[in-house]
Protein backbone atom coordinates (compact mmCIF):
# COMPACT_ATOMS: atom_id res chain seq x y z
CA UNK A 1 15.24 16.89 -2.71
CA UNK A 2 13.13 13.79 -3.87
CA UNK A 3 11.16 11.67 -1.50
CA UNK A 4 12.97 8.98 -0.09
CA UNK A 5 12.06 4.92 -0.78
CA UNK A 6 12.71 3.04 1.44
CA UNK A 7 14.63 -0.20 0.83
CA UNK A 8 12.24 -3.21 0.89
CA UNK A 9 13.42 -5.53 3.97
CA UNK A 10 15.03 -8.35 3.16
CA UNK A 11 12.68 -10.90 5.00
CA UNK A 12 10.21 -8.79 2.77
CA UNK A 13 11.43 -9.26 -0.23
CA UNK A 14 12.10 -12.71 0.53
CA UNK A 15 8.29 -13.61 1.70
CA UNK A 16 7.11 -11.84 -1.53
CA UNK A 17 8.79 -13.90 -3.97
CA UNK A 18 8.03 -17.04 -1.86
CA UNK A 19 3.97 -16.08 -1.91
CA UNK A 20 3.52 -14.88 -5.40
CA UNK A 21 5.03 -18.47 -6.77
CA UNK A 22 2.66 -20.20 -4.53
CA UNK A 23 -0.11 -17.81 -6.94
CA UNK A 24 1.73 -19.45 -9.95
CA UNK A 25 2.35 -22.99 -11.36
CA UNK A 26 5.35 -24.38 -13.60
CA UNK A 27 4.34 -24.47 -17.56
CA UNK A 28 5.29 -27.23 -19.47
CA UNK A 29 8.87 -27.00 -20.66
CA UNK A 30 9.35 -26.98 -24.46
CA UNK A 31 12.05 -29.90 -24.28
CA UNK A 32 13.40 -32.19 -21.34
CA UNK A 33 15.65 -30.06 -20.82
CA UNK A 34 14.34 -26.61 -20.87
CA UNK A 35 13.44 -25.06 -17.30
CA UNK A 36 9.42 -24.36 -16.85
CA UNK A 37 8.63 -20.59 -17.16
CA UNK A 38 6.33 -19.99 -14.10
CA UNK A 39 2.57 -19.06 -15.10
CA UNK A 40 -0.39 -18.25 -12.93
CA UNK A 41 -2.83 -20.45 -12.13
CA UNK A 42 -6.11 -20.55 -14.25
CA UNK A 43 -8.13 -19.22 -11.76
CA UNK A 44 -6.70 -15.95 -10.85
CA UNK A 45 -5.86 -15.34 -14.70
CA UNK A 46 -9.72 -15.89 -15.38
CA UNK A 47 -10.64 -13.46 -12.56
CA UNK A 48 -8.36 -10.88 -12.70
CA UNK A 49 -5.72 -10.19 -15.85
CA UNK A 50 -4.07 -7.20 -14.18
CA UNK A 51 -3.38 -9.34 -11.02
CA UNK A 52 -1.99 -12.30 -13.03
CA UNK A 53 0.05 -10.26 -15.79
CA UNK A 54 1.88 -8.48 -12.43
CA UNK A 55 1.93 -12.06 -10.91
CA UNK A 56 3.96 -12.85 -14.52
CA UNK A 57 6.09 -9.88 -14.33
CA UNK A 58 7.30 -10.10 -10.89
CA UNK A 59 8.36 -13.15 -10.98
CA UNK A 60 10.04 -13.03 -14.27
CA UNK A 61 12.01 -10.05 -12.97
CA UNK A 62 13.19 -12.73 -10.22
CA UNK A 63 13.86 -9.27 -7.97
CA UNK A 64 11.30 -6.93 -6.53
CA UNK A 65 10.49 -4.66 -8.39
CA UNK A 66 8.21 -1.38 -8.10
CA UNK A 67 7.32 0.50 -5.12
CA UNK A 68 6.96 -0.53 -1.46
CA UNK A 69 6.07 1.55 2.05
CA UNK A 70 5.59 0.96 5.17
CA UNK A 71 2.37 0.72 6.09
CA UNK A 72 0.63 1.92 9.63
CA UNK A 73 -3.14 0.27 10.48
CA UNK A 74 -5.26 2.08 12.88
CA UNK A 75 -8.56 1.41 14.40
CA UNK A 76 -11.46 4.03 15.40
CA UNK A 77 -10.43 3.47 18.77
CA UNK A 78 -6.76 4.86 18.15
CA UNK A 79 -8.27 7.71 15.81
CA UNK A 80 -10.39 8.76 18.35
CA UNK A 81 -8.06 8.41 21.12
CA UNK A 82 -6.12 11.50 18.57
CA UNK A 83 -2.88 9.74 20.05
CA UNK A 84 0.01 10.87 17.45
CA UNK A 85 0.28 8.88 14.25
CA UNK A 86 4.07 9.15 14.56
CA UNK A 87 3.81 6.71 17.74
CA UNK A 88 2.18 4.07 15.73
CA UNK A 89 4.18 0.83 14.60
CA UNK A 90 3.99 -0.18 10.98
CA UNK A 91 2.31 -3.52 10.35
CA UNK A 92 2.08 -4.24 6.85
CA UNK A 93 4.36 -3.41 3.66
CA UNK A 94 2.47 -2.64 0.75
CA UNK A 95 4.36 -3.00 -2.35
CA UNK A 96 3.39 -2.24 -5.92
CA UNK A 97 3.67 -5.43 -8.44
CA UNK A 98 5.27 -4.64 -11.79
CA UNK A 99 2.87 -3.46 -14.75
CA UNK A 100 1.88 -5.65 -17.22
CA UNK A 101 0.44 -5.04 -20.57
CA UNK A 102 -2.09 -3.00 -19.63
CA UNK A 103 -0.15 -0.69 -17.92
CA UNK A 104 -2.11 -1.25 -14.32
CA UNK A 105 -0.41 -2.86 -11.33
CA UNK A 106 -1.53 -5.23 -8.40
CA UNK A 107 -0.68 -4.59 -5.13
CA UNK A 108 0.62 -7.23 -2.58
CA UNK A 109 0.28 -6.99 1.19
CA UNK A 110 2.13 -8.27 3.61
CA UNK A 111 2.20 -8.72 6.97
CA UNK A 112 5.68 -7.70 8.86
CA UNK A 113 5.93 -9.14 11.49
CA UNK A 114 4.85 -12.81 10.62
CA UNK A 115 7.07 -11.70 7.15
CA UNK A 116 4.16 -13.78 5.02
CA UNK A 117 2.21 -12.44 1.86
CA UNK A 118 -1.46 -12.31 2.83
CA UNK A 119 -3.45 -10.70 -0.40
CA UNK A 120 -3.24 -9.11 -4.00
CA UNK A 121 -5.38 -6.57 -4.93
CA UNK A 122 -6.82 -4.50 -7.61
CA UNK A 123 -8.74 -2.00 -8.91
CA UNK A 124 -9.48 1.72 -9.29
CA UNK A 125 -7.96 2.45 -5.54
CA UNK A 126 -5.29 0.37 -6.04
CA UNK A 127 -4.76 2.04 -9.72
CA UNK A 128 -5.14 5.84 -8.23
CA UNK A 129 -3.05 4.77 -5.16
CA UNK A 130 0.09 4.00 -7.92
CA UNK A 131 -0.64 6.97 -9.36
CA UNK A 132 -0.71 9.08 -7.00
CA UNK A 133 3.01 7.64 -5.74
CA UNK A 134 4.47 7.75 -8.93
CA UNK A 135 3.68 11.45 -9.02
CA UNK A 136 5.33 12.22 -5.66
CA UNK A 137 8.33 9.94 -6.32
CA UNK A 138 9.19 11.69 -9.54
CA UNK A 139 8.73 15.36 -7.74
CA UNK A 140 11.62 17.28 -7.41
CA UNK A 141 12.21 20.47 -5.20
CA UNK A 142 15.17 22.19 -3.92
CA UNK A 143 13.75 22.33 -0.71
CA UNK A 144 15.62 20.66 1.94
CA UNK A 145 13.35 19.09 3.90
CA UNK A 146 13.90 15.19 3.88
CA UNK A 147 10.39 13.27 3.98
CA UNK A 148 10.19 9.13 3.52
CA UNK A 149 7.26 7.65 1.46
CA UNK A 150 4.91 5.36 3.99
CA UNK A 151 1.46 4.25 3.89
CA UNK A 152 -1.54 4.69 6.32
CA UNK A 153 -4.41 2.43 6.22
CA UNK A 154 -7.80 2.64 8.19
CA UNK A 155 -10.11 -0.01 7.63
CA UNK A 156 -13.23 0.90 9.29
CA UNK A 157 -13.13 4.36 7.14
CA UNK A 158 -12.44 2.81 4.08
CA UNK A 159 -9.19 4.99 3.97
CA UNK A 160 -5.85 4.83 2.47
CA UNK A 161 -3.29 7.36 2.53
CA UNK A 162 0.21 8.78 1.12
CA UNK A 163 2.31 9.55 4.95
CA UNK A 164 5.59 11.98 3.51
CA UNK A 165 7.18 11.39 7.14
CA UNK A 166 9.64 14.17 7.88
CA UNK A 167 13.23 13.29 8.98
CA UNK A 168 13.14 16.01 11.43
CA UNK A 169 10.22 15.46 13.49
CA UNK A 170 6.10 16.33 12.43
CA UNK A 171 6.55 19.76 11.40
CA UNK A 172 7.39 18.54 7.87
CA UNK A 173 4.90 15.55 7.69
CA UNK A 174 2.79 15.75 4.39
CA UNK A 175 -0.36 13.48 4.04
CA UNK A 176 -2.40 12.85 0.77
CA UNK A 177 -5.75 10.61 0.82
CA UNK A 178 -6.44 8.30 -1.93
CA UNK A 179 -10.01 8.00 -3.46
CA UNK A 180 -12.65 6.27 -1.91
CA UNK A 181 -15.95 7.55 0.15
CA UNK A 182 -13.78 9.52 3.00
CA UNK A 183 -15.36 12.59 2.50
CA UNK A 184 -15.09 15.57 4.14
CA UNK A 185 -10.76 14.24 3.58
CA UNK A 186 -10.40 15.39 -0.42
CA UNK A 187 -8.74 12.97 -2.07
CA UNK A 188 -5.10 13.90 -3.84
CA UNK A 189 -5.11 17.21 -1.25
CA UNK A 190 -2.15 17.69 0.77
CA UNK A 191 -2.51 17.55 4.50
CA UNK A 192 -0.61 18.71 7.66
CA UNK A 193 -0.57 15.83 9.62
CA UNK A 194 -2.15 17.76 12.94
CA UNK A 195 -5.15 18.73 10.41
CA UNK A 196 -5.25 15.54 9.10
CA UNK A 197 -5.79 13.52 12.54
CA UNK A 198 -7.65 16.36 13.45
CA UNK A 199 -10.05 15.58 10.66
CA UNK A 200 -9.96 11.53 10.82
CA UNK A 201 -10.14 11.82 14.77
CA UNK A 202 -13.83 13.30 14.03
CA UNK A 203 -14.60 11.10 11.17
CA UNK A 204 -13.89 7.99 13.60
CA UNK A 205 -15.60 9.23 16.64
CA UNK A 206 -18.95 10.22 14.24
CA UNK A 207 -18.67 6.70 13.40
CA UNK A 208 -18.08 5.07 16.81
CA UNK A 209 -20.76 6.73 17.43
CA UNK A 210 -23.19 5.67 14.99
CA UNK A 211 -22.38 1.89 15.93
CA UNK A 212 -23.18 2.22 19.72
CA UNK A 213 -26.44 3.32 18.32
CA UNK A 214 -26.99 0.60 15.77
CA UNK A 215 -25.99 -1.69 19.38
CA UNK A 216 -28.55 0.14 21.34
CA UNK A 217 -25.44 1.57 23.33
């Protein structure tokens, strides 16, 4: 069966369309009457098109529109602590803007709890991330296993990652790194999520490690 989206939240949706307009400013109208398309401000359209064309398309579509995940953060500390993933609360949504002319998307994030939009971003992670989920939401098997599309994020190891969370407990959990310097993790390879920890437990304790030294610890 196919992965399964989840539904943006409501307060989600609702703090999206709330931050992008404060990214965008009225246009003139063409008569007195006529109601001001939104645009986005000069600045962000002079440093980043992709941002500002998926600025312009979201809020023309007046909905959300693309694809969002939950999205749990972890720290070297957790990592190394190898504490399971699966006991971790989800603090951002990540949701992908719509596509504008050139075909590449901005991502928002936003924080869940506070329900507030706190960045847009883009670039070649952000344009392999999309990728990568728009190949595993248009995968179909006959398999029955039922897996939900989230997100995991680890700052300190520059790391982002597709989480296919099985329904029926960690057995079925699939994880797939994005690009980005987290060797020895191969980006686009599919993970069990014990081998995965295993692997990130290391790669945070090797740097924990490292910064006790650079502290004299």
């Amino acid at each position: 069966m196919p992965i399964e989206i989840p539904d943006m939240p409501p307060a989600i949706a609702k703090a999206l369309q709330a931050g992008l307009r404060k990214f965008a400013v009225p246009a003139s109208p063409a008569t007195p009457d006529a109601t001001a398309p939104m645009s986005v401000k000069p600045s962000i359209a002079r440093n980043s098109r992709v941002i500002s064309r998926s600025i312009e398309a979201a809020l023309a579509a007046d909905k959300p529109a693309g694809v969002g995940a939950s999205t749990i953060v972890l720290g070297l500390d957790e990592l190394a602590a190898t504490n399971s993933i699966r006991k971790s609360k989800a603090k951002l949504w990540l949701q992908l803007l719509p596509t504008g002319e050139s075909g590449e998307a901005a991502m928002a994030e936003l924080d869940k709890a506070a329900a507030k939009l706190t960045s847009i971003a883009e670039g070649p992670e952000v344009k392999s991330l999309a990728k990568r989920i728009d190949g595993v939401v248009a995968q179909r098997t006959r398999s029955a296993v039922r897996q939900e599309l989230t997100l995991i994020r680890v700052p300190a190891l520059h790391l982002t990652a597709i989480w296919l969370k099985g329904a029926d407990g960690e057995a079925d959990d699939v994880v797939i790194p994005n690009d980005g310097p987290i060797a020895p993790l191969v980006p686009g390879q599919r993970y069990a999520l014990a081998e995965f920890q295993r692997i990130v437990a290391e790669m945070a304790a090797e740097r924990l490690a490292k910064t006790s030294d650079e502290m004299g610890g």
